[in-house]
Protein backbone atom coordinates (compact mmCIF):
# COMPACT_ATOMS: atom_id res chain seq x y z
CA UNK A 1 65.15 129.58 121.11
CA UNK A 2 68.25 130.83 122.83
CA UNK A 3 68.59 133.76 119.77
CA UNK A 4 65.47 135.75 121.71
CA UNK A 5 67.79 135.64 124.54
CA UNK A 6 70.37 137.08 122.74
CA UNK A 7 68.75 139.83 121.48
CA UNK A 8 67.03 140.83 124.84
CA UNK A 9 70.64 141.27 125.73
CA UNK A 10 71.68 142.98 123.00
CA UNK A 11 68.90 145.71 122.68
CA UNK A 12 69.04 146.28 126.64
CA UNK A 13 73.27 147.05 126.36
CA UNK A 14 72.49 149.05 123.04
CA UNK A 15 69.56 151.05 124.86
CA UNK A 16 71.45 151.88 127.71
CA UNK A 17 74.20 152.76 125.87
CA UNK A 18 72.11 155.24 123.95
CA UNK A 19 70.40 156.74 126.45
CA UNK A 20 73.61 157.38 128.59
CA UNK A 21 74.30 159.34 125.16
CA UNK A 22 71.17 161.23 124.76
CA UNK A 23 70.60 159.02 121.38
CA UNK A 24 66.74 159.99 120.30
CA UNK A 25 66.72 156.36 117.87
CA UNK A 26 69.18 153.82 117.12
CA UNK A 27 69.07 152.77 113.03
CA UNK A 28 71.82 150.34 113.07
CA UNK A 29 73.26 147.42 115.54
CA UNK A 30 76.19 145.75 113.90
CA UNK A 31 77.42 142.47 115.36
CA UNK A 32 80.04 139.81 114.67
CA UNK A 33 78.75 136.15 115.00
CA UNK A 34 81.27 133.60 115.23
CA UNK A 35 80.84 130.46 112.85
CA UNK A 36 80.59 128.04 116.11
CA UNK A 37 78.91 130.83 118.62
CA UNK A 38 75.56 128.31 117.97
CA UNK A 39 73.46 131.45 116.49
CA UNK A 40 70.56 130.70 113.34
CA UNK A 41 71.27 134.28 112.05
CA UNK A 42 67.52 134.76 110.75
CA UNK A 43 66.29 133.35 114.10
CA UNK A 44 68.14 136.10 115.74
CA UNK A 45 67.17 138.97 113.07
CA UNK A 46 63.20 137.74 113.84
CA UNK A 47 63.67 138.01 117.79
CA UNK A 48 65.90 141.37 117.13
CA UNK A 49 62.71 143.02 115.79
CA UNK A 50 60.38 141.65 118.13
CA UNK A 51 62.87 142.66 121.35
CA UNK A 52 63.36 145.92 119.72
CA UNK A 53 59.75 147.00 120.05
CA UNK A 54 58.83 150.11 122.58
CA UNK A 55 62.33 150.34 122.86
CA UNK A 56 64.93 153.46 121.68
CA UNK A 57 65.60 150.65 118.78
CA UNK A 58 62.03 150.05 117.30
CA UNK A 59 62.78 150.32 113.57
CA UNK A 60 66.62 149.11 114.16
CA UNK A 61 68.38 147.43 111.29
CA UNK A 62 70.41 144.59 112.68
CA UNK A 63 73.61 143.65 110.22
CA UNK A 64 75.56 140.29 111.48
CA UNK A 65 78.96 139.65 109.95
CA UNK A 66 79.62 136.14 110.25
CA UNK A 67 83.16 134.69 111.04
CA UNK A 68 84.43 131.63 110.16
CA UNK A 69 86.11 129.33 112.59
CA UNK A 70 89.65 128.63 112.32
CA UNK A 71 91.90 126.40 114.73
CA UNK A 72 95.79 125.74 114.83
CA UNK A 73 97.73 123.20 115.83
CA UNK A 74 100.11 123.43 118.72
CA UNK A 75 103.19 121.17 117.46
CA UNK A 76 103.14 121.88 114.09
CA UNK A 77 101.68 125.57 114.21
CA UNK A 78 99.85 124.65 110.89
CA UNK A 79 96.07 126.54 110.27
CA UNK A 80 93.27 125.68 109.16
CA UNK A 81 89.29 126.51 108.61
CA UNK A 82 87.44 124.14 111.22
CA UNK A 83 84.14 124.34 109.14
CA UNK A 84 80.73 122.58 110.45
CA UNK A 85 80.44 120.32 111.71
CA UNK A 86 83.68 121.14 113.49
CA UNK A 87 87.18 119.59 112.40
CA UNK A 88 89.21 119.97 115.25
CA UNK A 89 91.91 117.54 114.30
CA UNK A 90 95.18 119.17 112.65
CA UNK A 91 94.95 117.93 108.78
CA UNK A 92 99.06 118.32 108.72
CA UNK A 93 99.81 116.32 111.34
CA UNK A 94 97.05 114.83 112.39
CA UNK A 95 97.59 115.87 115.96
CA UNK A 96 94.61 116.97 118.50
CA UNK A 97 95.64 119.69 120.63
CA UNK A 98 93.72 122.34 118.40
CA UNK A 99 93.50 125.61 119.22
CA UNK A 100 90.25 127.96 118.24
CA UNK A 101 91.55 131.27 116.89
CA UNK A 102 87.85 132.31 116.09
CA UNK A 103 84.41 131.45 115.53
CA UNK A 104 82.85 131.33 118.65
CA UNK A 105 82.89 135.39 118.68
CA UNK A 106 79.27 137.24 119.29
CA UNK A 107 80.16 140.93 119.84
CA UNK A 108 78.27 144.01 119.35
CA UNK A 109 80.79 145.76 116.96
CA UNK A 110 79.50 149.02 115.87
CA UNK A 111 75.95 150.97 116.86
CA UNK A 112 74.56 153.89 114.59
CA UNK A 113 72.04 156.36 116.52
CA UNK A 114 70.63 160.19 116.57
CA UNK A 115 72.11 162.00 119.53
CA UNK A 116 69.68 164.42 120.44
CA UNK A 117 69.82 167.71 119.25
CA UNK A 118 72.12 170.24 121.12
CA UNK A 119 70.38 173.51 122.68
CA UNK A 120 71.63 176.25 121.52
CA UNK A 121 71.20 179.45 124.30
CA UNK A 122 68.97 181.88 122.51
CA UNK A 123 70.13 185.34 122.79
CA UNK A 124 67.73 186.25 125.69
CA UNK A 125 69.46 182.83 127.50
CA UNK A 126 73.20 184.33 126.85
């Protein structure tokens, strides 16, 4: 299962992240997952939780938005939604030099943590 991988990855960029930060618990890892990136979304939410444990993530809610794939052809510039399994063969035209515009995307886009609370100097420490 390839998706455990994945989220080993993701937890260990997110936790480094937040500890260069001073983040005390991350509540939120947001990531785009392409339509073709290969990824069984509830595979990857059951290794997420299971990598997240004893880390600055335990508890972490993970929120995928997916993106669907879309290609465009080269001599006739026309789009369209590839869909799965993938059609990669222009339906104007008919022609084969497709293009993927997206859906093999798997990004971390957005990360919502506690930074650690700021000391403030007592008046003794001033």
């Amino acid at each position: 299962m390839h998706e455990m991988s994945i989220a080993l990855a993701v937890v260990d960029q997110v936790e480094s992240a937040a500890r260069l930060a001073g983040a005390t618990a991350v509540h939120r890892v947001r990531l785009r997952v392409g339509e073709l990136a290969g990824v069984v979304p509830d595979a990857l939410a059951f290794s997420f939780e299971l990598a997240c444990a004893g880390t600055v993530l335990e508890g972490a809610e993970l929120v995928t938005e997916p993106v669907a794939a879309r290609a465009r052809c080269g001599p006739c510039a026309d789009t369209w939604p590839v869909g799965m399994p993938p059609r990669l063969s222009c339906p104007g035209c008919g022609g084969a030099t497709a293009e993927l515009l997206s859906g093999r995307e798997l990004q971390i886009v957005s990360v919502c943590w506690n930074d650690a609370p700021v000391h403030a100097p007592t008046h003794e420490e001033r």
